[in-house]
Protein backbone atom coordinates (compact mmCIF):
# COMPACT_ATOMS: atom_id res chain seq x y z
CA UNK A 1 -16.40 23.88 -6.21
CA UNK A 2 -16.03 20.71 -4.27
CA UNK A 3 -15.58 17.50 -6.26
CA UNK A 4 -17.27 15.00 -3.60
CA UNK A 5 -16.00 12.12 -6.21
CA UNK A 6 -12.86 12.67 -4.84
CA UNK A 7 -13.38 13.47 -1.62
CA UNK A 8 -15.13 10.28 -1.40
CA UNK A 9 -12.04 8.38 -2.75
CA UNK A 10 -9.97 9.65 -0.15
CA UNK A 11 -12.25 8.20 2.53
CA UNK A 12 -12.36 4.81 0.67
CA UNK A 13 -8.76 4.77 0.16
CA UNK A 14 -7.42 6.41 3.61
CA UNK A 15 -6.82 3.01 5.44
CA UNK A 16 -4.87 1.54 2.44
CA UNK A 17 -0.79 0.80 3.33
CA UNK A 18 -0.67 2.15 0.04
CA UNK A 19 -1.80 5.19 0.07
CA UNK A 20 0.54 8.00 1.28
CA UNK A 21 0.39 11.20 3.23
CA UNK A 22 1.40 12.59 -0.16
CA UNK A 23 -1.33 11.08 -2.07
CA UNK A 24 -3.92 12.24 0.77
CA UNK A 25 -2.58 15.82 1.10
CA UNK A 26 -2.82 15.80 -3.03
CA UNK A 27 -6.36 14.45 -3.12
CA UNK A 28 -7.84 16.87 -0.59
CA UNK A 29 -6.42 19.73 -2.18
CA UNK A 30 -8.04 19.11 -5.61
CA UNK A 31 -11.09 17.71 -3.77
CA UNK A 32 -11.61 21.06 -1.81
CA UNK A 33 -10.06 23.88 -4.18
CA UNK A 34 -11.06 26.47 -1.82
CA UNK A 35 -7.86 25.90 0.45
CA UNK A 36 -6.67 27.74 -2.07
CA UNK A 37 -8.31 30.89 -0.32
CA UNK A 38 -6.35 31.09 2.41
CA UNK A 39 -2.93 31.41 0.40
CA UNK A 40 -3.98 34.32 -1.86
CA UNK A 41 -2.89 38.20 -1.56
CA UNK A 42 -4.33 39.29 -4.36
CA UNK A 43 -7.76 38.02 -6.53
CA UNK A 44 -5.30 37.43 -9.24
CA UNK A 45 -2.53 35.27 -7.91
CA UNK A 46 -3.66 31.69 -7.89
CA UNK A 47 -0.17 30.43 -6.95
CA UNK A 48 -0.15 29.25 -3.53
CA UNK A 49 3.80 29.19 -3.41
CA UNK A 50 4.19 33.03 -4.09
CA UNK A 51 1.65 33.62 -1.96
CA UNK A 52 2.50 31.06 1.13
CA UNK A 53 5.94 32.48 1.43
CA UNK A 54 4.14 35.79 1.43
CA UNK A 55 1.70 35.21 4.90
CA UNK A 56 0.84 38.13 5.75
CA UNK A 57 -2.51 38.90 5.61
CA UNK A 58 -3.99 38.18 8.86
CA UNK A 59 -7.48 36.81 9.80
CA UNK A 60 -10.00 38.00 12.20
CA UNK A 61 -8.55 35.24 14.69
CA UNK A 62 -5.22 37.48 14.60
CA UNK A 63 -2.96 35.00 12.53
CA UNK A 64 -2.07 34.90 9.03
CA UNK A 65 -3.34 33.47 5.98
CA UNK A 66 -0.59 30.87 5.58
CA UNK A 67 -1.12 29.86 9.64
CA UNK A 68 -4.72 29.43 8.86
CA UNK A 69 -4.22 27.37 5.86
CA UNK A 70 -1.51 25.59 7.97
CA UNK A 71 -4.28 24.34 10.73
CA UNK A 72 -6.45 23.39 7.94
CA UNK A 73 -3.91 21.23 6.71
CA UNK A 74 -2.87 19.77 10.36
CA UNK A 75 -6.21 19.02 11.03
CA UNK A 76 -7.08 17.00 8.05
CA UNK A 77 -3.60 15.47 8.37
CA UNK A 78 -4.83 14.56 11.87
CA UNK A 79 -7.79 12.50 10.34
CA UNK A 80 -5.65 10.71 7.91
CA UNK A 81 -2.93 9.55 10.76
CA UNK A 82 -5.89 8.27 12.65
């Protein structure tokens, strides 16, 4: 589930010099737990970095798991940098 407290902090914070890419990439990830998704094989493994390193299931786009989650990543990055 979505905690919109969060994700609301990260829009009130994102244009503070102090807070980091590493604070933002850490807030969005708890904010939107379903990112999550993209890095699991199995229903059972909930750890992203066995799974990540995995990357191969593919999506119906054609690419893998980890590439999705990877653009998912970029693109909120891409709102943070601007």
């Amino acid at each position: 589930t979505t905690n919109w407290e969060l994700a609301k902090r990260c829009a009130e914070q994102i244009r503070s010099p102090e807070y980091t890419t590493r604070h933002f990439h850490d807030d969005i990830t708890h904010a939107f737990p379903e990112l999550r998704l993209y890095c699991l094989e199995t229903e059972e493994d909930l750890d992203i970095s066995k799974s990540i390193s995995a990357g191969m299931t593919s999506t119906s786009a054609g690419r893998s798991t980890f590439e999705e989650y990877q653009r998912t990543i970029g693109a909120m990055f891409c709102i943070f940098w601007l």
